[in-house]
Protein backbone atom coordinates (compact mmCIF):
# COMPACT_ATOMS: atom_id res chain seq x y z
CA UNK A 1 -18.26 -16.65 -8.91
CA UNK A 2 -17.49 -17.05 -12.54
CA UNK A 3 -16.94 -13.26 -13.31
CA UNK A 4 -14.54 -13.53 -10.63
CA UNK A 5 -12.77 -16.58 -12.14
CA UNK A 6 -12.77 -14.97 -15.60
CA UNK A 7 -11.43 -11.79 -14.02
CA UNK A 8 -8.08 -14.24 -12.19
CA UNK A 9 -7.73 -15.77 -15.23
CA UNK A 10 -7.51 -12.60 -17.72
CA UNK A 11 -5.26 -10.86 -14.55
CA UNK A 12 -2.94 -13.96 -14.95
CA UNK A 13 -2.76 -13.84 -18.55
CA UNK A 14 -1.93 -9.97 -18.37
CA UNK A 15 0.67 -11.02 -15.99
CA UNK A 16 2.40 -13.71 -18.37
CA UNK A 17 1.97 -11.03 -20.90
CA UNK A 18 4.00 -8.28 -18.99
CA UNK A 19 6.60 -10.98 -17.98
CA UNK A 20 7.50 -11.99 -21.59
CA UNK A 21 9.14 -8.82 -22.23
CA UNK A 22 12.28 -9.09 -21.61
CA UNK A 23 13.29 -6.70 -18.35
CA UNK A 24 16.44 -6.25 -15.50
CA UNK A 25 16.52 -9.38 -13.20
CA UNK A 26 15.94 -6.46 -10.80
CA UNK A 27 13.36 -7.23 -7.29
CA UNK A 28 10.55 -5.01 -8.44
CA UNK A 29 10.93 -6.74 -12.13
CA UNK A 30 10.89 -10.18 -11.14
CA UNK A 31 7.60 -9.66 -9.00
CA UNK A 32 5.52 -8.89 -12.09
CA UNK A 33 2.08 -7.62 -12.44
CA UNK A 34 1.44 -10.20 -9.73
CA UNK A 35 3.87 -10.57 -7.27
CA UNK A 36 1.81 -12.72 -4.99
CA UNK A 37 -0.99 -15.66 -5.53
CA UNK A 38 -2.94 -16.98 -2.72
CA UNK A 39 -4.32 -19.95 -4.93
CA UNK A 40 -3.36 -21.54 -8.15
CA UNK A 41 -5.27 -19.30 -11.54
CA UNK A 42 -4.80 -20.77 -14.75
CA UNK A 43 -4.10 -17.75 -16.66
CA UNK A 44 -6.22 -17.26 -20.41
CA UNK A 45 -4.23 -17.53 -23.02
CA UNK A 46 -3.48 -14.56 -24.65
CA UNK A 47 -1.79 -13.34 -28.30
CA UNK A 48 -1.22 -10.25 -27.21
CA UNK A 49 -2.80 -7.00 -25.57
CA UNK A 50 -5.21 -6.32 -27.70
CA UNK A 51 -6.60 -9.41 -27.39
CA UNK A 52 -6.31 -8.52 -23.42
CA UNK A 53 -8.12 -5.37 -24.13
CA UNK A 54 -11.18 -6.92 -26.33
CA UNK A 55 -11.72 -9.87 -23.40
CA UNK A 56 -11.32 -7.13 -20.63
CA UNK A 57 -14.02 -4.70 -22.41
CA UNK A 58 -16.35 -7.80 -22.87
CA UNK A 59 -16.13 -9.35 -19.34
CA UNK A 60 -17.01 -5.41 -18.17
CA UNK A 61 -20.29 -5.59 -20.24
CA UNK A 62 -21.13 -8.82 -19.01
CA UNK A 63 -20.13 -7.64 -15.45
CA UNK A 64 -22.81 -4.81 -15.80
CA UNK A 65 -25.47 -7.26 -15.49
CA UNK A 66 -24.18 -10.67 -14.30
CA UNK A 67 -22.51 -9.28 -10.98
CA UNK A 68 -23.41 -11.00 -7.54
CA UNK A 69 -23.87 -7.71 -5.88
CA UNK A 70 -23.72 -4.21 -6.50
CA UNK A 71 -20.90 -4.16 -4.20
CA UNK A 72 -18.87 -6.86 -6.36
CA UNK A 73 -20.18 -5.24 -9.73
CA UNK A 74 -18.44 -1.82 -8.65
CA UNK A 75 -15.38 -3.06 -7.51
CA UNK A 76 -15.26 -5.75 -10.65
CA UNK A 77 -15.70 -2.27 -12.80
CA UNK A 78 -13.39 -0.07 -11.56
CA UNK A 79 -10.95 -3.16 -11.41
CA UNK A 80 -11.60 -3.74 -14.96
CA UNK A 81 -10.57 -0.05 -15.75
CA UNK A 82 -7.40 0.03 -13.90
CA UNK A 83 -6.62 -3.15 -15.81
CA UNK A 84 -7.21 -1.16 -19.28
CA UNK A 85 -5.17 1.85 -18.33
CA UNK A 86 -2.30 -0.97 -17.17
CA UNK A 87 -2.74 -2.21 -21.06
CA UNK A 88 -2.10 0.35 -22.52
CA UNK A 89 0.82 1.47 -20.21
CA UNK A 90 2.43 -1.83 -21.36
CA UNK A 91 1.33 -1.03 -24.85
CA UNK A 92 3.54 1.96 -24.83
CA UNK A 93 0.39 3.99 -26.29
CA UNK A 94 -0.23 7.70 -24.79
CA UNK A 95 -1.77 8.13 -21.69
CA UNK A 96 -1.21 10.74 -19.09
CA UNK A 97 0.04 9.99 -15.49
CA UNK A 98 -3.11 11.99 -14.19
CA UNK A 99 -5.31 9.18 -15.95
CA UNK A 100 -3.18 6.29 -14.66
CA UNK A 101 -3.29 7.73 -11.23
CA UNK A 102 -7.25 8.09 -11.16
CA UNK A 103 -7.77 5.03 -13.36
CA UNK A 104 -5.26 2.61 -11.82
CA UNK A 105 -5.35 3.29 -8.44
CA UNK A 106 -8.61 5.02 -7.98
CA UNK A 107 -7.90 8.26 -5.99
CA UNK A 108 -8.47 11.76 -6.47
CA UNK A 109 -4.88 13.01 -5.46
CA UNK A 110 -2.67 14.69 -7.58
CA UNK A 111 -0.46 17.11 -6.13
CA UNK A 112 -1.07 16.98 -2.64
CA UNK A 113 -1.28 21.14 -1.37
CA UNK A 114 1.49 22.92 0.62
CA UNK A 115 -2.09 23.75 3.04
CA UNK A 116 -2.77 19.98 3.18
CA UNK A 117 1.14 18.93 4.57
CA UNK A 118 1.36 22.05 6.45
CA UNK A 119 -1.16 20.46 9.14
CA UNK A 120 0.93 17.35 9.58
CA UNK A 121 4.01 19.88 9.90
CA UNK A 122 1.81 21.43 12.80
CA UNK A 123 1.20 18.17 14.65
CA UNK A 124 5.02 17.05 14.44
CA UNK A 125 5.59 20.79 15.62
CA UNK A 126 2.89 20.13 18.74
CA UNK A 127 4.41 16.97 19.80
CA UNK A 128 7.77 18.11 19.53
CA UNK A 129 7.13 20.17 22.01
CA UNK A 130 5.16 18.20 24.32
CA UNK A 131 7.99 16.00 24.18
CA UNK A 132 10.59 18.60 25.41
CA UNK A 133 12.02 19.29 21.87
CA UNK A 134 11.34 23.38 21.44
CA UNK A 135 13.25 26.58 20.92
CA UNK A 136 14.72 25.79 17.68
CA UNK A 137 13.40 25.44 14.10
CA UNK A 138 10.89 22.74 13.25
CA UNK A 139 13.93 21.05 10.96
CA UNK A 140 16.25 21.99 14.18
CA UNK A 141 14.35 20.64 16.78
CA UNK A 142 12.76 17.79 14.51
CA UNK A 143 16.25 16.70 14.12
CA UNK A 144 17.34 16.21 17.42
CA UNK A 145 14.26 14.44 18.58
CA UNK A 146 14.83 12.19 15.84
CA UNK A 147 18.68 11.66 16.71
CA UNK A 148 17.80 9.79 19.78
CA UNK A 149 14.27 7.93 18.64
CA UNK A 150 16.61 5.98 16.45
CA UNK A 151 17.07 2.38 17.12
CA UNK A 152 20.71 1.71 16.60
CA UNK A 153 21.48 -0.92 13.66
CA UNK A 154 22.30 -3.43 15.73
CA UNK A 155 19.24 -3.92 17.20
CA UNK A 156 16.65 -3.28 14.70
CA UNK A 157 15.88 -6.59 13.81
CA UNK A 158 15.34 -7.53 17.76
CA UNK A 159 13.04 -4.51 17.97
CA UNK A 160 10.75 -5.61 15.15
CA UNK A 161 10.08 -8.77 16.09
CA UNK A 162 9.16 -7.92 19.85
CA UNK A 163 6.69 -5.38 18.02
CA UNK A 164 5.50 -8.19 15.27
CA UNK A 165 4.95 -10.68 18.71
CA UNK A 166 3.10 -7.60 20.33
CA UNK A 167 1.02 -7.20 17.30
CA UNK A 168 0.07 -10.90 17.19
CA UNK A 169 -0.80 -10.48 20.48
CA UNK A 170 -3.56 -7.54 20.30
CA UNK A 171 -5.16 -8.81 17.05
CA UNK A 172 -5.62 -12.90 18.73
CA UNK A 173 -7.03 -10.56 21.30
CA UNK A 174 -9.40 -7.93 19.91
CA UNK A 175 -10.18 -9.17 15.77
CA UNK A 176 -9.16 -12.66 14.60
CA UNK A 177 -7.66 -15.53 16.15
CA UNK A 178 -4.06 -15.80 14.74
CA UNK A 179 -1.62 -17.21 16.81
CA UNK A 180 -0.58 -19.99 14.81
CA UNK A 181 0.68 -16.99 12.13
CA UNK A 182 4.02 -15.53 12.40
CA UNK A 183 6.59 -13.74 10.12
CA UNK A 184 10.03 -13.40 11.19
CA UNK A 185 12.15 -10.72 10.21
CA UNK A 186 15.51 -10.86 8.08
CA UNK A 187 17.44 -8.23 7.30
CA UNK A 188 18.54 -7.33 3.63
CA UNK A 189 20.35 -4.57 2.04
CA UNK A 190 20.13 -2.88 -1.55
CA UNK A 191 16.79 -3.12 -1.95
CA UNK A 192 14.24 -0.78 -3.70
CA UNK A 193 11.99 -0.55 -0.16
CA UNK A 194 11.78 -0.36 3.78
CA UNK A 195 10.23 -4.00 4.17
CA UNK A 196 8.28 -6.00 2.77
CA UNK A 197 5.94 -9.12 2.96
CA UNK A 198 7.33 -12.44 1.67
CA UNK A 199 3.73 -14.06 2.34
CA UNK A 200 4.79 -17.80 0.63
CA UNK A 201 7.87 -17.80 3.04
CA UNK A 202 6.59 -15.80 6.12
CA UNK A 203 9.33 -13.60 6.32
CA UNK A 204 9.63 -9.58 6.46
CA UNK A 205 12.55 -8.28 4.76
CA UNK A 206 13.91 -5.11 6.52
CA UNK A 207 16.10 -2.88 4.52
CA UNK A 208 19.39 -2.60 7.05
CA UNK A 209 20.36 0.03 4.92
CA UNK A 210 18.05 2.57 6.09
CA UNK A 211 17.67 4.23 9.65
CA UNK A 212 14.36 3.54 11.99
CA UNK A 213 12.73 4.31 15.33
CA UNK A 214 11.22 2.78 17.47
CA UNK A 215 7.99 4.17 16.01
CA UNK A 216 8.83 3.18 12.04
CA UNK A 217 9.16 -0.26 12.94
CA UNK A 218 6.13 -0.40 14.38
CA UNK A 219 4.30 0.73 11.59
CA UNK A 220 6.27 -1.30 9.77
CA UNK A 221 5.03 -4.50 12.41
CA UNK A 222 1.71 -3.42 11.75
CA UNK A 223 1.99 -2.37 8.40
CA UNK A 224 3.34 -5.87 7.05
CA UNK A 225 2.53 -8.45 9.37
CA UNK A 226 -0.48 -7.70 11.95
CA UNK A 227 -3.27 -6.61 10.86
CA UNK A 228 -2.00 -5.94 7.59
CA UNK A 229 -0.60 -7.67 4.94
CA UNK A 230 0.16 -10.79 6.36
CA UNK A 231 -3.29 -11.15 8.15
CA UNK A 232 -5.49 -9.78 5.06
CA UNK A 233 -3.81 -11.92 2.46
CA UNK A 234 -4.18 -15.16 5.22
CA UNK A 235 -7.87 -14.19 5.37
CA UNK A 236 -8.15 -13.58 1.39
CA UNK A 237 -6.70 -17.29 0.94
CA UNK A 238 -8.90 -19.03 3.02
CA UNK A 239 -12.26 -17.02 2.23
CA UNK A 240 -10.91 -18.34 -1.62
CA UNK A 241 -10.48 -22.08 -0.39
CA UNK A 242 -14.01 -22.01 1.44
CA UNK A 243 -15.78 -20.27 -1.78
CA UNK A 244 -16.67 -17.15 0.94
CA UNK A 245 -14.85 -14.99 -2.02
CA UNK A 246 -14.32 -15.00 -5.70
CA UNK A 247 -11.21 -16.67 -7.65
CA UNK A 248 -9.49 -12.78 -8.15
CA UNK A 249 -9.14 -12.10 -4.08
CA UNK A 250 -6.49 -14.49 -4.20
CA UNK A 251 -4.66 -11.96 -6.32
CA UNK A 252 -2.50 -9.11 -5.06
CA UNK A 253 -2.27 -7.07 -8.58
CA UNK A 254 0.19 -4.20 -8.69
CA UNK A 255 -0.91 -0.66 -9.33
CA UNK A 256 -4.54 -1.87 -9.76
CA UNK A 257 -7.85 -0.68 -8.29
CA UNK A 258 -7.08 -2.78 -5.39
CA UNK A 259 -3.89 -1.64 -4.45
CA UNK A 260 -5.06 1.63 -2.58
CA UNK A 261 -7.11 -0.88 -0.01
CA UNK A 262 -4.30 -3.56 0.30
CA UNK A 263 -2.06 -0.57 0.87
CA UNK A 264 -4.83 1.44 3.44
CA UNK A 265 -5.47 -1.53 5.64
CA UNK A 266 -1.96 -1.93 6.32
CA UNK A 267 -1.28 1.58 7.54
CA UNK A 268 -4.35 1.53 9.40
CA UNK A 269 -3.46 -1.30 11.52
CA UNK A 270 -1.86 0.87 14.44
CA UNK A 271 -5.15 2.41 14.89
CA UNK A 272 -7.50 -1.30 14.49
CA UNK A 273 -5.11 -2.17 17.64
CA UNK A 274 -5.55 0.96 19.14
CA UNK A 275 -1.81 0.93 19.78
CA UNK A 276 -1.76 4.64 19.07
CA UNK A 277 0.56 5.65 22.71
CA UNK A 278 1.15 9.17 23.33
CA UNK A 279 2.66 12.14 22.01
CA UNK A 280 5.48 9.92 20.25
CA UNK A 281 3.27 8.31 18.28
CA UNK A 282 1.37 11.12 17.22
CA UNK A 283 3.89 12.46 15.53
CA UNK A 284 4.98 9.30 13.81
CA UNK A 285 1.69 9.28 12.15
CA UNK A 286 1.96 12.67 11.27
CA UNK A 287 5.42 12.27 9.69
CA UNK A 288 4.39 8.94 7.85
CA UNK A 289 1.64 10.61 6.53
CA UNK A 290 3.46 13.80 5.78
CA UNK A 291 6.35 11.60 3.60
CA UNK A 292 3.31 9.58 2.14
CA UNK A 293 2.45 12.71 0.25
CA UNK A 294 5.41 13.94 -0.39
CA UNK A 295 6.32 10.66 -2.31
CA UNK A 296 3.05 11.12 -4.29
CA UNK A 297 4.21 15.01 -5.30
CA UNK A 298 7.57 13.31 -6.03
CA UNK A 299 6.17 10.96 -8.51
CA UNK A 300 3.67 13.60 -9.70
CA UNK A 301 6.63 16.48 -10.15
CA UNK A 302 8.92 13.32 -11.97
CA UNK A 303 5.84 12.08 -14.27
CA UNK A 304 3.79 14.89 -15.05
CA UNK A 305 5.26 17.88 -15.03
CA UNK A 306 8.71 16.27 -15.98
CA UNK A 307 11.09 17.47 -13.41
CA UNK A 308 14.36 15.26 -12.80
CA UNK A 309 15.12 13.52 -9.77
CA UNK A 310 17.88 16.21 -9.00
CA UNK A 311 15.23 18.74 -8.93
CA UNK A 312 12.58 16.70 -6.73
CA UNK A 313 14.93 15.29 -3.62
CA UNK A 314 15.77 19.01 -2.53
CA UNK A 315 12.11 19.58 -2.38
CA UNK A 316 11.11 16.49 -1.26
CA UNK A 317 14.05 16.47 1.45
CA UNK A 318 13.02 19.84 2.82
CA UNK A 319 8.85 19.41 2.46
CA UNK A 320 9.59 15.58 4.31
CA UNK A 321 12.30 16.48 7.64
CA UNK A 322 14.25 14.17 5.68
CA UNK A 323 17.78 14.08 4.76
CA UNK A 324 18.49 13.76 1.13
CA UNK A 325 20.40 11.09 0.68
CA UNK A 326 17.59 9.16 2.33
CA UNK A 327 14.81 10.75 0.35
CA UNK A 328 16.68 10.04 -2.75
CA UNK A 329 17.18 6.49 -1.86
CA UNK A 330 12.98 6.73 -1.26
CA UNK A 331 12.25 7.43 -4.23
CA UNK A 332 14.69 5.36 -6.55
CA UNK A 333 11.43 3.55 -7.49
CA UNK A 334 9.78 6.55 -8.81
CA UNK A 335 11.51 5.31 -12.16
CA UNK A 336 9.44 1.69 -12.65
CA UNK A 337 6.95 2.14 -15.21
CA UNK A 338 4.28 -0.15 -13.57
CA UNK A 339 4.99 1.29 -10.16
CA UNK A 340 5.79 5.20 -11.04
CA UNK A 341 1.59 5.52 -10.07
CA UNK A 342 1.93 2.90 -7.20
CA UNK A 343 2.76 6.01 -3.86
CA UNK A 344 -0.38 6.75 -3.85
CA UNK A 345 -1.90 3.71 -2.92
CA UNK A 346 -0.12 3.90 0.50
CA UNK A 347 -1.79 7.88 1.07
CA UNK A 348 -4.55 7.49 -0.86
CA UNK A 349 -5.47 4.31 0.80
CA UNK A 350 -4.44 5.03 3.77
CA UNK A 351 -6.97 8.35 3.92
CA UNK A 352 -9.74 6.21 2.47
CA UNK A 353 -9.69 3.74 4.72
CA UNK A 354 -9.32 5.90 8.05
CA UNK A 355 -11.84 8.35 6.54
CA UNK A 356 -14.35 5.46 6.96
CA UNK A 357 -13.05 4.09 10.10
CA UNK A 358 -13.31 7.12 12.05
CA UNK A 359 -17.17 6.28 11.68
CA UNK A 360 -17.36 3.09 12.86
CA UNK A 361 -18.28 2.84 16.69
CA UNK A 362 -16.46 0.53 18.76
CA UNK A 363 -18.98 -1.95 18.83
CA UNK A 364 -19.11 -2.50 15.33
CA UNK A 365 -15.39 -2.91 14.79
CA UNK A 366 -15.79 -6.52 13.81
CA UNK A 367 -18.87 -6.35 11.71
CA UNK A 368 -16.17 -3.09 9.99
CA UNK A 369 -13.36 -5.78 9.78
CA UNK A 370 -15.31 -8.34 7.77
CA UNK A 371 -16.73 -5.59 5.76
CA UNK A 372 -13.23 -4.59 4.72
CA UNK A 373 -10.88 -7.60 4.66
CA UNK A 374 -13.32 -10.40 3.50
CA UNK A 375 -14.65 -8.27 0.25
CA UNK A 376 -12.55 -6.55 -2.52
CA UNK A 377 -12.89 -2.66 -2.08
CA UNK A 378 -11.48 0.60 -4.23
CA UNK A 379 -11.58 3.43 -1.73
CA UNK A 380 -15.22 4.09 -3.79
CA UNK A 381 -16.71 1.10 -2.59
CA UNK A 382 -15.47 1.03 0.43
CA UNK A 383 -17.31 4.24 1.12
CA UNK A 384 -19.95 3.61 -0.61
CA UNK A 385 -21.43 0.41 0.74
CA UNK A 386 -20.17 0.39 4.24
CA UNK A 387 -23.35 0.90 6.25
């Protein structure tokens, strides 16, 4: 355990670090490098980042050899890495978005191809027509289906917490026993995201301000609460407390090699539940996974090939079935230097993580599960030593 504990304590001290410079009292600011801590890490003291950088370089070499497994010496590595190319984004020294992409969060994806979104486009196009919505244009008839999916304002709130309680339900019932957990929804507005997990106070936030169905807050149920982030960081901070996992699982680090799991278990959770229902549904999956990638090409067009926001929400708008004043809104983000490489945890991970779930057969769903949420993972070694 004690490259893990050196690893907590040198991800803490990048943390205080990154928080001494003075920023906007803005959400995303005030959550940090770490924005949540399942246990207490006292962080290493650190001058500055190059001092960060020469403990980080020698805790890799001793890594190389000292490592548990090969399983906690890969992820250790590539978490190491994504902590180097985060140095030297704070540093302000050159390095290219393509680097912090690969390096940070660990996936392959760049620009994701016009071939690659054109088969999601297909399946919302199939199930739009099972579901009676045909004759028109694919934005035409998408529209109108949407129109009447929506959940009016009103009730949104209601809606996601009969889904969260339905959620609860199937995962007491088919993975882990958690009905003591619950997170109860709240509603907020002016916000830089759609919800999110307040883990210490068991609340998820819901941005009022944007429009759902009945399918988006179900992802969302799913997504945040169970099986995803509320149930894997629950499981992370006991597995910590019974000295089942190293001192760094307690850790969620931003834009990290871990972010592409924490991000992939989450939007896999529909499918551990196998709460996948019809046609409707379908689609959903298809149009969250379509406006998955078309936030990573929005970040990629914005970072790398320089292109302002005014040029990207047309595209992104069009590409998405999305209207722009919501994709703008989307993508305000896009401007945070820690999280500009941050999308594609959500498509990367979510790909990497279904990729290898499509394998497992039903009867070794729970074997998969404690595979995946009791052990650290980058979408490499998740692949890799899944068996």
């Amino acid at each position: 355990m004690l490259i893990g504990n050196e690893l907590a304590g040198l991800t803490a001290g990048i943390d205080a670090l990154y928080r001494k410079t003075p920023r906007s009292d803005g959400f995303l600011d005030k959550e940090g490098l770490i924005p949540v801590a399942m246990a207490e890490v006292e962080p290493i003291g650190l001058r500055d980042y190059t001092e960060a950088r020469e403990k980080l370089e020698a805790l890799a070499i001793r890594n190389a050899s000292e490592a548990e497994t090969p399983l906690r010496r890969d992820y250790v590595a590539e978490m190491i890495d994504s902590l180097l190319a985060l140095v030297t984004t704070f540093e302000e020294k050159p390095i290219s978005f393509a680097d912090r992409v690969a390096r940070q969060i660990r996936v392959k994806t760049q620009l994701v191809s016009d071939a690659e979104l054109d088969v999601y486009r297909q399946t919302i196009r199939e199930k739009l027509d099972e579901l009676g919505y045909a004759g028109g244009s694919l934005t035409d008839d998408f529209n109108r289906w949407e129109a009447q999916a929506r959940v009016p304002k009103e009730a949104v709130l209601a809606e996601l917490k009969g889904l969260i309680l339905e959620g609860r339900e199937r995962v007491d019932a088919t993975m882990y026993p958690f009905a003591h957990e619950w997170m109860e929804p709240e509603g907020v507005t002016a916000v830089p995201f759609s919800a999110y997990c307040d883990y210490p106070t068991r609340k998820v936030l819901l941005n009022l301000d944007f429009p759902y169905t009945r399918f988006s807050l179900k992802h969302l149920a799913t997504h945040e609460v169970f099986p995803g982030h509320l149930v894997h960081m629950n499981l992370r901070e006991r597995a910590v407390a019974e000295g089942r996992m190293p001192l760094d699982g307690a850790q969620v680090v931003t834009s990290s090699a871990s972010s592409a799991l924490f991000e992939g278990i989450a939007d896999n959770g529909m499918f551990f539940l196998d709460w996948v229902d019809g046609p409707e549904d379908e689609l959903g999956v298809a149009l969250q996974r379509l406006r998955s990638a078309m936030r990573c090409n929005a970040a990629w067009m914005m970072h790398a090939e320089g292109m302002s926001l005014d040029e990207i929400v047309p595209i992104t708008a069009d590409k998405a079935l999305q209207d722009p004043v919501t994709a703008r809104s989307r993508l305000a983000f896009l401007n945070h230097n820690l999280r500009a490489p941050f999308v594609y945890a959500y498509y990367g991970g979510d790909l990497a993580v279904h990729e290898v779930w499509k394998t497992v057969p039903k009867d070794r769903r729970s074997d998969f599960w404690s595979y995946l949420y009791d052990n650290m993972h980058t979408p490499t070694t998740l692949a890799q030593y899944w068996q």
